[in-house]
Protein backbone atom coordinates (compact mmCIF):
# COMPACT_ATOMS: atom_id res chain seq x y z
CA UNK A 1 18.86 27.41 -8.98
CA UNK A 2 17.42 23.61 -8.68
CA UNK A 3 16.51 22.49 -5.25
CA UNK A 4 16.54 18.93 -4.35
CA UNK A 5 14.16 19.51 -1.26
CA UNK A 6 12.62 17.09 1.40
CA UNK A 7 8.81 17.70 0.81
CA UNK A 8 7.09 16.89 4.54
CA UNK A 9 4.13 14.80 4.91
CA UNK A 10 0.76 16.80 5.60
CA UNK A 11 2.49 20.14 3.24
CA UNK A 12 1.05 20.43 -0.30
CA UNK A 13 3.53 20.95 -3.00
CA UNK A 14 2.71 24.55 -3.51
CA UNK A 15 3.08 24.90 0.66
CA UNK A 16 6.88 23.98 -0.08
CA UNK A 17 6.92 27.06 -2.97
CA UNK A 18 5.76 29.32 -1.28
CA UNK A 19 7.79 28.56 1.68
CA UNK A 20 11.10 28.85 -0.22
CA UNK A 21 9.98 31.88 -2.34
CA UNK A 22 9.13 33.48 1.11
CA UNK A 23 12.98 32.51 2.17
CA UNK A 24 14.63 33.32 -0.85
CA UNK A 25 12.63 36.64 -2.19
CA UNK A 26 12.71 34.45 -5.52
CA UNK A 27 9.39 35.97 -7.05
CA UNK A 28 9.64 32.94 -9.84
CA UNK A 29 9.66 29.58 -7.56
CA UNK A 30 7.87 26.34 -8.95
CA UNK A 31 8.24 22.23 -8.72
CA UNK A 32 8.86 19.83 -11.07
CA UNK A 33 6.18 16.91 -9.68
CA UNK A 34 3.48 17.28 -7.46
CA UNK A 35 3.05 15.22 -4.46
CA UNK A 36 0.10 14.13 -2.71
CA UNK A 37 -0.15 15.95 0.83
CA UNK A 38 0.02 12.87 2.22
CA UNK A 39 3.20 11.91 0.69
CA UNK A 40 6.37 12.98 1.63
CA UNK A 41 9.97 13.02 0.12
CA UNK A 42 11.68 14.14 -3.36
CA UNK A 43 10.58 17.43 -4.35
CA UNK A 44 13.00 19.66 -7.02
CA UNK A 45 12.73 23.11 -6.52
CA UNK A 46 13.66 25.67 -9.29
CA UNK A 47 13.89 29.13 -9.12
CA UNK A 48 14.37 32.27 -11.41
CA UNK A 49 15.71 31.07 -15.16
CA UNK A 50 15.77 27.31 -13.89
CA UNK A 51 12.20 27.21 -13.65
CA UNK A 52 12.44 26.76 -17.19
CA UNK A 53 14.57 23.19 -16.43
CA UNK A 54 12.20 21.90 -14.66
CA UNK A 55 10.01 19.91 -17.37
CA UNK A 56 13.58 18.53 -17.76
CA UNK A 57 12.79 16.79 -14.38
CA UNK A 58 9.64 15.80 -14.31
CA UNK A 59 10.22 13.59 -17.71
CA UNK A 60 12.74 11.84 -15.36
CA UNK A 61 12.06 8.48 -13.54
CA UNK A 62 10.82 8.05 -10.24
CA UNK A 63 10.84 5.77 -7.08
CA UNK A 64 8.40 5.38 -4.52
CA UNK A 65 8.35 3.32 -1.58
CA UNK A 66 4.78 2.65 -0.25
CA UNK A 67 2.41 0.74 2.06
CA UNK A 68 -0.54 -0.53 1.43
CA UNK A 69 -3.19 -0.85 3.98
CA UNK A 70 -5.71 -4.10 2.91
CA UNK A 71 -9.10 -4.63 4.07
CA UNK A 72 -10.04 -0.93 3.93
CA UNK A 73 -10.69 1.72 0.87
CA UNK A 74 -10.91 5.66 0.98
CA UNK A 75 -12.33 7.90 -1.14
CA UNK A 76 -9.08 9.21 -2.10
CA UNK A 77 -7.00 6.16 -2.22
CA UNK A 78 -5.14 7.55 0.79
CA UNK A 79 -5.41 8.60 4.26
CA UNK A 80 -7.01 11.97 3.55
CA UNK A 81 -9.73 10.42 2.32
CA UNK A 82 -12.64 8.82 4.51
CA UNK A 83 -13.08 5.31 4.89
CA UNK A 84 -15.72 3.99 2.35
CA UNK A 85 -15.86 0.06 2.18
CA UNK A 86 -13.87 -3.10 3.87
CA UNK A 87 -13.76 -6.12 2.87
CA UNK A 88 -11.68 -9.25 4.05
CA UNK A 89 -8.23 -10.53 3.45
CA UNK A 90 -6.91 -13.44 2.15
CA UNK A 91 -3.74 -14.96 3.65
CA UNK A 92 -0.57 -13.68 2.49
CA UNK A 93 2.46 -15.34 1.38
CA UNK A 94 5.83 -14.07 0.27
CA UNK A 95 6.25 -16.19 -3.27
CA UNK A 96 2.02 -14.98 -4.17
CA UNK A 97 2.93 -11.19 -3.17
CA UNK A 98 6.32 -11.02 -5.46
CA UNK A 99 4.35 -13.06 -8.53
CA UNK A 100 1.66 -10.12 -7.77
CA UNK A 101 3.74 -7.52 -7.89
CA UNK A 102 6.19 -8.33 -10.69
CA UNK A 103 2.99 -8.81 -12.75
CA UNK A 104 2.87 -4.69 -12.35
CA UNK A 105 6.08 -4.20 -14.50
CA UNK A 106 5.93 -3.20 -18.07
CA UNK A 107 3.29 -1.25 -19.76
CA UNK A 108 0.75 -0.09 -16.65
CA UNK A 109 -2.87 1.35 -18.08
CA UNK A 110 -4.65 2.93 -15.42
CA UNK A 111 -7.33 5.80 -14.74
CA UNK A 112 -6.81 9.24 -12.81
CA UNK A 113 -8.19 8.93 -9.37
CA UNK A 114 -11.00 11.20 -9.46
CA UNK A 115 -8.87 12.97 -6.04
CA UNK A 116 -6.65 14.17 -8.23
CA UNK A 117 -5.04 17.66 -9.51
CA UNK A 118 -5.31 16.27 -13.17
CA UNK A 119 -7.25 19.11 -14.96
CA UNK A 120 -10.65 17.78 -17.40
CA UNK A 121 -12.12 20.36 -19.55
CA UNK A 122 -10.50 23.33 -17.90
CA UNK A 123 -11.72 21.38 -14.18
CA UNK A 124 -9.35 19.99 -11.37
CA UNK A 125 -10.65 16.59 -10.95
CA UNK A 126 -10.53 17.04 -7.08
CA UNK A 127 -12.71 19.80 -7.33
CA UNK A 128 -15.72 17.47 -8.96
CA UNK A 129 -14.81 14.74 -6.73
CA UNK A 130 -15.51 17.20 -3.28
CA UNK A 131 -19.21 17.56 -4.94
CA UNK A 132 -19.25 13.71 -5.61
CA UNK A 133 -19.24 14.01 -9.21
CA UNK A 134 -17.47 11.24 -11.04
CA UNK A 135 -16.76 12.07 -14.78
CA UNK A 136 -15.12 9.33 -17.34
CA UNK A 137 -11.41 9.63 -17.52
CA UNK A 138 -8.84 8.33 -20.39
CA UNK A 139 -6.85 5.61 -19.49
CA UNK A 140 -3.03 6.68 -18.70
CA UNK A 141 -0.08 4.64 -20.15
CA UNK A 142 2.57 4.63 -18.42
CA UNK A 143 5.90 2.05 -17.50
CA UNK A 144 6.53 0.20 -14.09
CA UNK A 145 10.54 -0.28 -14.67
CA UNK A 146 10.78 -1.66 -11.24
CA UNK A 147 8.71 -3.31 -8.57
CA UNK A 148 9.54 -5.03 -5.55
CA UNK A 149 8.18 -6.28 -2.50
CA UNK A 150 9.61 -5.09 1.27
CA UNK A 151 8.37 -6.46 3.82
CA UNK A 152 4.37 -7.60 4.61
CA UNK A 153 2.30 -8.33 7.46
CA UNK A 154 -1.28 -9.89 7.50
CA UNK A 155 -2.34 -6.53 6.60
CA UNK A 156 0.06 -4.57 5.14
CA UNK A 157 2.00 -4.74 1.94
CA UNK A 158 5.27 -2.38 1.89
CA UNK A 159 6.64 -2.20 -2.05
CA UNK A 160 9.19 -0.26 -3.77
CA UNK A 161 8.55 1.06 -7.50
CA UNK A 162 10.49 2.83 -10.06
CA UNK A 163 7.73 4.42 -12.95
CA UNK A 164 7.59 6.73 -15.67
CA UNK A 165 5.89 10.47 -15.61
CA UNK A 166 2.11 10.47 -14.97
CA UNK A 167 2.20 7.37 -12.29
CA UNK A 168 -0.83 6.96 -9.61
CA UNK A 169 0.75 5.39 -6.89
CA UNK A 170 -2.35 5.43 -4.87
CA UNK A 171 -4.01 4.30 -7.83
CA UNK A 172 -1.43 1.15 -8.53
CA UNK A 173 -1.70 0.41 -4.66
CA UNK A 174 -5.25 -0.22 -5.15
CA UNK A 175 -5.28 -2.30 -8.05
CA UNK A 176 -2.01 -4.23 -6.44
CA UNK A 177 -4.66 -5.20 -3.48
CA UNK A 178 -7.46 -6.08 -5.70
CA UNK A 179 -5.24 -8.60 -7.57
CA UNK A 180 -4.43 -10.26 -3.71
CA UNK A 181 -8.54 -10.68 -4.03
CA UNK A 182 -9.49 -7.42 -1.88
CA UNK A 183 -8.81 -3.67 -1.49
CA UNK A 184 -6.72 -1.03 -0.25
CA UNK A 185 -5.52 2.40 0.10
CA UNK A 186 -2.07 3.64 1.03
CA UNK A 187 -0.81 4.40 4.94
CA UNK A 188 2.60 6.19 3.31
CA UNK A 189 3.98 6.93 0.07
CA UNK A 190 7.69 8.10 0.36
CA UNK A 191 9.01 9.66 -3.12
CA UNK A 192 13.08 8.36 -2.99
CA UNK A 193 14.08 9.42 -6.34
CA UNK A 194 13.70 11.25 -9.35
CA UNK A 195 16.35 10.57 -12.16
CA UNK A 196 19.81 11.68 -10.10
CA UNK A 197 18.04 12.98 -7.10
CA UNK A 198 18.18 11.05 -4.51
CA UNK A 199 16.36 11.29 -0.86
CA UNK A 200 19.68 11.01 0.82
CA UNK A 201 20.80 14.21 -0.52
CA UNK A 202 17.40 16.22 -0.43
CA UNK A 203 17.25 19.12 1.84
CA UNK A 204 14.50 19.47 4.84
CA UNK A 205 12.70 23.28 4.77
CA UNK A 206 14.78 23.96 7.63
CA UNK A 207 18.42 23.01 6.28
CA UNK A 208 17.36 25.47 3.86
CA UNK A 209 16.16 27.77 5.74
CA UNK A 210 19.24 27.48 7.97
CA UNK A 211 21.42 27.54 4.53
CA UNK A 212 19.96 30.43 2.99
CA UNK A 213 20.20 32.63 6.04
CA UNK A 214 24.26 31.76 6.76
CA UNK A 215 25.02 32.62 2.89
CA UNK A 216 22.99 36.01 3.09
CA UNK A 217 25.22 36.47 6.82
């Protein structure tokens, strides 16, 4: 079966497979896309034979909507991370943020954060980066489709993106900030889409849960 599952913020990817092969008894579960812990949102699901589907999914599109908090940079690009340099603001204006951000769309060439699950010479990147080893990393091509800005404060840029396979959101977030003339890190990443699947129709662990047990009943 595919599973088009509510991922919550704070659970790794593999928390939510392990949670729904403990439910089901499925003893093949996996994901098509990791998220970050700190994200939340689309996650599919497959289990048994459709396992096999889901490279099928993760070829897909995908939409984010983020928030980027200026002034301030983690480690990690994100709020896991801990805080490593500020830096001031410049004043913000609707017309400057949306010239910004449509600059984004097209062909985006960007680095792996080095907090990342991306695997170097047999190595998880975050596993160097906990030792503070930083390691040179190929460039990754891949396509904004879609970017547009939300809402913003003095602070605080909120954008939705659609993007091709292989996307650093936290990555793009930073590089959106230094182009306002400081940096950045994202306060929430929220994955709406991927291809068909859609946020409004993905399940939370417990509607699962709650599912599963009334069809075994």
């Amino acid at each position: 079966m595919i599973y088009n599952m509510h991922k919550p913020e704070g659970w790794t990817s593999f928390d939510l497979v392990k949670k729904i092969r403990s439910i089901t008894k499925e003893k093949k579960v996996g994901h098509g896309g990791t998220l970050d812990p700190f994200a939340e949102g689309v996650l599919i699901i497959g289990t048994g034979r459709d396992t096999k589907n889901l490279s099928k999914v993760t070829e897909q599109k995908k939409t984010y909507e983020a928030v980027i908090q200026l002034g301030s940079q983690t480690d990690t690009l994100d709020t896991e991370g801990r805080l490593i340099n500020t830096m001031p603001v410049p004043l913000l204006n609707h017309k400057q943020l949306e010239s910004i951000l449509s600059s984004f769309k097209g062909i985006y060439k960007h680095k792996p954060p080095m907090f990342s699950a991306k695997k170097i010479n047999g190595t998880r990147l975050y596993n160097l980066a906990r030792k503070n080893i930083t390691i040179e990393r190929e460039e990754i091509i891949s396509n904004i489709y879609n970017i547009k800005l939300n809402t913003f404060t003095d602070s605080l840029v909120d954008f939705s993106v659609t993007c091709s396979k292989g996307t650093y959101i936290r990555v793009l977030g930073s590089d959106i900030a230094e182009k306002i003339g400081t940096i950045g890190y994202l306060i929430k990443l929220v994955r709406t889409g991927i291809g068909d699947y859609k946020i409004s129709d993905s399940l939370s662990i417990h509607k699962f849960e709650s599912q599963w047990k009334s069809i075994e009943n």
